[in-house]
Protein backbone atom coordinates (compact mmCIF):
# COMPACT_ATOMS: atom_id res chain seq x y z
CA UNK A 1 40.63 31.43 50.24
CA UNK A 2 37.73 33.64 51.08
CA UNK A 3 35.83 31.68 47.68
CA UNK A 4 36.76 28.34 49.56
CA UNK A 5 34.95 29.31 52.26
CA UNK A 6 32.17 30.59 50.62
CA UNK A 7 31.89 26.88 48.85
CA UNK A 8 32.11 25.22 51.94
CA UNK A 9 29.49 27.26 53.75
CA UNK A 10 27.30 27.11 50.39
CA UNK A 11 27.57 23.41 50.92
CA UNK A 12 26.70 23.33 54.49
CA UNK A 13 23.61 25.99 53.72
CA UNK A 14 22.44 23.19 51.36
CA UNK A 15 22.90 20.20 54.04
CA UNK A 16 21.06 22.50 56.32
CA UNK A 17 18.27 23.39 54.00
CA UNK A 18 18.27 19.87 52.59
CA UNK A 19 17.91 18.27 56.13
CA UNK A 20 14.69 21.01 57.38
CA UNK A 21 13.36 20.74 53.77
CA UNK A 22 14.46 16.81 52.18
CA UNK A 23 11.03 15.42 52.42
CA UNK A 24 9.86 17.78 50.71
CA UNK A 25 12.22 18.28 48.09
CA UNK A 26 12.14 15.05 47.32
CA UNK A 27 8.55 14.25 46.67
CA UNK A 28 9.30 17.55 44.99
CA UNK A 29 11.57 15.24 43.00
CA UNK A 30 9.53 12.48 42.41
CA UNK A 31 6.37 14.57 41.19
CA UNK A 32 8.87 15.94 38.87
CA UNK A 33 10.86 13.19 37.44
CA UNK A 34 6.81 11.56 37.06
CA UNK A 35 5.90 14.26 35.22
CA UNK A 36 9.00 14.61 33.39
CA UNK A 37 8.93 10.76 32.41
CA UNK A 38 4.86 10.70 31.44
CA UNK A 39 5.92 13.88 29.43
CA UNK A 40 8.68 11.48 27.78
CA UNK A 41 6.41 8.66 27.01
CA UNK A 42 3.73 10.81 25.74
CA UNK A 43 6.35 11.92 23.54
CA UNK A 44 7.45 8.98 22.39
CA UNK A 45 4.02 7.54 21.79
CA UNK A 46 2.94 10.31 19.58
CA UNK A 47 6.67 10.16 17.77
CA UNK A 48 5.41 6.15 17.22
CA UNK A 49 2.26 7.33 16.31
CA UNK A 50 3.55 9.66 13.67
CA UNK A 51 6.12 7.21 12.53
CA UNK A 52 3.36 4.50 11.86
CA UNK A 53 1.25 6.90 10.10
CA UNK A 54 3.98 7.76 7.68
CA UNK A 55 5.07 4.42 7.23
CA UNK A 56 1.16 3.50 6.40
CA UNK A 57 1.25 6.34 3.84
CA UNK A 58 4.05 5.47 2.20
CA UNK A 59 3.73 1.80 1.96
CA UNK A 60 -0.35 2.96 0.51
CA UNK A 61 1.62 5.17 -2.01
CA UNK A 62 4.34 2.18 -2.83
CA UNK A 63 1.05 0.16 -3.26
CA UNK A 64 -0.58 2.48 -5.75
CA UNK A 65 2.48 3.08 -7.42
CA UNK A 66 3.40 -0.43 -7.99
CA UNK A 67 -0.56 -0.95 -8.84
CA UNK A 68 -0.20 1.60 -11.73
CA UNK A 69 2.95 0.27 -13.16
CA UNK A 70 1.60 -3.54 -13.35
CA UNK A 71 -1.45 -2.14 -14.81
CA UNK A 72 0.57 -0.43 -17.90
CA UNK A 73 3.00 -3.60 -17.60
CA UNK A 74 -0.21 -5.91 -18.20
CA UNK A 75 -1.61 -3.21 -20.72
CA UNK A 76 1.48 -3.15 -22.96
CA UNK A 77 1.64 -7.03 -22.69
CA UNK A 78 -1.98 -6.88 -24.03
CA UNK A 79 -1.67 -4.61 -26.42
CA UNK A 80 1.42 -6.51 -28.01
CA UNK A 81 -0.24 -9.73 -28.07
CA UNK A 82 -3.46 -8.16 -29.59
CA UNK A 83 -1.21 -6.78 -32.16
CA UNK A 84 0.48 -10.45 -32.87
CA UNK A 85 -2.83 -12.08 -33.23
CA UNK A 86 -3.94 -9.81 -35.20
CA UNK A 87 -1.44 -10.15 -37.14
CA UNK A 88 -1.78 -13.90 -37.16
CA UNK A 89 -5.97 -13.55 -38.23
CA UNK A 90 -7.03 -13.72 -34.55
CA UNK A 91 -10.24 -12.38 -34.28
CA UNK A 92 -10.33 -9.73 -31.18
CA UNK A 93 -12.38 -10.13 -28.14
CA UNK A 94 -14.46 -7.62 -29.61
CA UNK A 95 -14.92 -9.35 -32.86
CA UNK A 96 -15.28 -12.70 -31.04
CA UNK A 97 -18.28 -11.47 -28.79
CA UNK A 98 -20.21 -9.88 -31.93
CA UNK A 99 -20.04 -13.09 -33.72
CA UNK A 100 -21.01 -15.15 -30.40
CA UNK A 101 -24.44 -12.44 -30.18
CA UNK A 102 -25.04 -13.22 -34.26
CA UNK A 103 -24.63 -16.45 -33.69
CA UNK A 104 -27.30 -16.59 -31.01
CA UNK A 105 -29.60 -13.86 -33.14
CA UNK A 106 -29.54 -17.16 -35.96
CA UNK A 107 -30.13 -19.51 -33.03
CA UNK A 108 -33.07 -17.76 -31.89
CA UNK A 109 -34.46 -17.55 -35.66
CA UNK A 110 -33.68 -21.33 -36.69
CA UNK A 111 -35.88 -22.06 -33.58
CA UNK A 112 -38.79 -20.05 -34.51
CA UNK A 113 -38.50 -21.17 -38.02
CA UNK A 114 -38.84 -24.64 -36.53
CA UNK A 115 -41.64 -24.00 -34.84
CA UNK A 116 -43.38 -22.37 -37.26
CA UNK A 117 -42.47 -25.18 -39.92
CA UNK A 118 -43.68 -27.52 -37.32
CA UNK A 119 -46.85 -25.64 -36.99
CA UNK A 120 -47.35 -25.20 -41.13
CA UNK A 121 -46.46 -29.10 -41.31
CA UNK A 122 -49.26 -30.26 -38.94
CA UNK A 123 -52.29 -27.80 -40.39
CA UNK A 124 -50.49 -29.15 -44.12
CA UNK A 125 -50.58 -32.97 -42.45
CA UNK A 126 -54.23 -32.37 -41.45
CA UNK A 127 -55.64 -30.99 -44.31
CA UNK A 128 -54.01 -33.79 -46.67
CA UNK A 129 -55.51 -35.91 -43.97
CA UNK A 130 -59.20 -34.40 -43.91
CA UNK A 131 -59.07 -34.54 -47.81
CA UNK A 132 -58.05 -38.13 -47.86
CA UNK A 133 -60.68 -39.21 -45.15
CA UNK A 134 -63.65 -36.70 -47.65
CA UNK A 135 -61.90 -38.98 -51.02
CA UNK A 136 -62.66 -42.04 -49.02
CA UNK A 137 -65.89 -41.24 -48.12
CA UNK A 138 -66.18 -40.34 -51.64
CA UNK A 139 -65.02 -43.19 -52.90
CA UNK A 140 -66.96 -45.73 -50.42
CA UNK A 141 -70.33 -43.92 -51.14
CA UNK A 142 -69.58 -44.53 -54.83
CA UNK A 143 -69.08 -48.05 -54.25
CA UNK A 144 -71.85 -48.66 -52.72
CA UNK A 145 -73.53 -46.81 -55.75
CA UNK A 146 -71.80 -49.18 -58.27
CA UNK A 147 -72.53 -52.62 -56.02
CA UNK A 148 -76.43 -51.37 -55.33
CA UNK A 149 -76.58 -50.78 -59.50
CA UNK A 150 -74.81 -54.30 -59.94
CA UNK A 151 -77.10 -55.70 -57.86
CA UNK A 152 -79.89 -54.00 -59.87
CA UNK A 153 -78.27 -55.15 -63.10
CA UNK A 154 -77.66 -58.55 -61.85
CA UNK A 155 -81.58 -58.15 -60.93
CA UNK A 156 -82.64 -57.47 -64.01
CA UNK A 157 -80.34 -60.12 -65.92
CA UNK A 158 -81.71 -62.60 -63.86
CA UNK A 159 -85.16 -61.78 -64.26
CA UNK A 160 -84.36 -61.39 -68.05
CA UNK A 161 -82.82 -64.83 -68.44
CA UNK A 162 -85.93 -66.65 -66.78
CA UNK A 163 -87.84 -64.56 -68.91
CA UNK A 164 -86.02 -66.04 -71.74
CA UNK A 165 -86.67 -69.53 -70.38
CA UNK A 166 -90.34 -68.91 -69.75
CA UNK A 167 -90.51 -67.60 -73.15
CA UNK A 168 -87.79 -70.60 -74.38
CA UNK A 169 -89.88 -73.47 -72.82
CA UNK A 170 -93.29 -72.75 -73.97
């Protein structure tokens, strides 16, 4: 009985103490339960935090794991169809881009050597041309030589055939 007592008088102690000091002890309360809740929140926001950061690192590590096995997916696919065409007389990339760089070496040449028969064929065209103009000039100053000793010829005959008929009529 005597610990019955002491409960109840424990109880009214705390009515007492609650009634001279329950304003207090309960801002008491609030400031604590604040605290208490900003301390849960905080809490929780860094537990987010840290959640999103290991989700972003291993979603980037999914990423550069899937990365590397397309990579040797597309590799092996490569190298198998390199080795079918091969196979098949395929010329490789490789071989393909030398032949497109000879190919534009022989452009390059077939152009020069076009030019430069171009060139050869004009200085050719006007020599051929200079010698024909120097034969016709040749030729015309010759023909005048021949038609000035015609006319001397044809001169003389004349003068010789009324000669003849001076000399024939007399």
């Amino acid at each position: 009985m005597q610990s019955a007592q002491q409960v109840w008088l424990a109880g009214l102690g705390a009515l007492a103490s609650a009634q001279e000091h329950g304003e207090q002890m309960l801002d008491e309360l609030i400031r604590r339960g604040a605290d208490l809740e900003q301390t849960a929140r905080e809490f929780s926001e860094h537990s987010l935090d840290e959640a999103d950061k290991t989700l972003e690192q291993a979603s980037a590590s999914m990423r550069n794991h899937s990365r590397q096995a397309w990579s040797k997916l597309e590799q092996a696919f490569e190298d198998r169809v390199s080795d079918v065409l091969s196979r098949l007389g395929v010329p490789a990339r490789r071989e393909m881009d030398l032949l497109m760089k000879h190919v534009e070496e022989l452009n390059q040449q077939v152009k020069k050597l076009r030019a430069s028969a171009h060139t050869r064929f004009d200085r050719t065209l006007n020599t051929g041309m200079r010698r024909a103009r120097d034969d016709l000039s040749d030729l015309a100053r010759e023909l005048e030589e021949v038609q000035l000793a015609a006319k001397r010829s044809m001169k003389q005959g004349i003068s010789d055939i009324k000669k003849a008929i001076k000399d024939a009529s007399r």
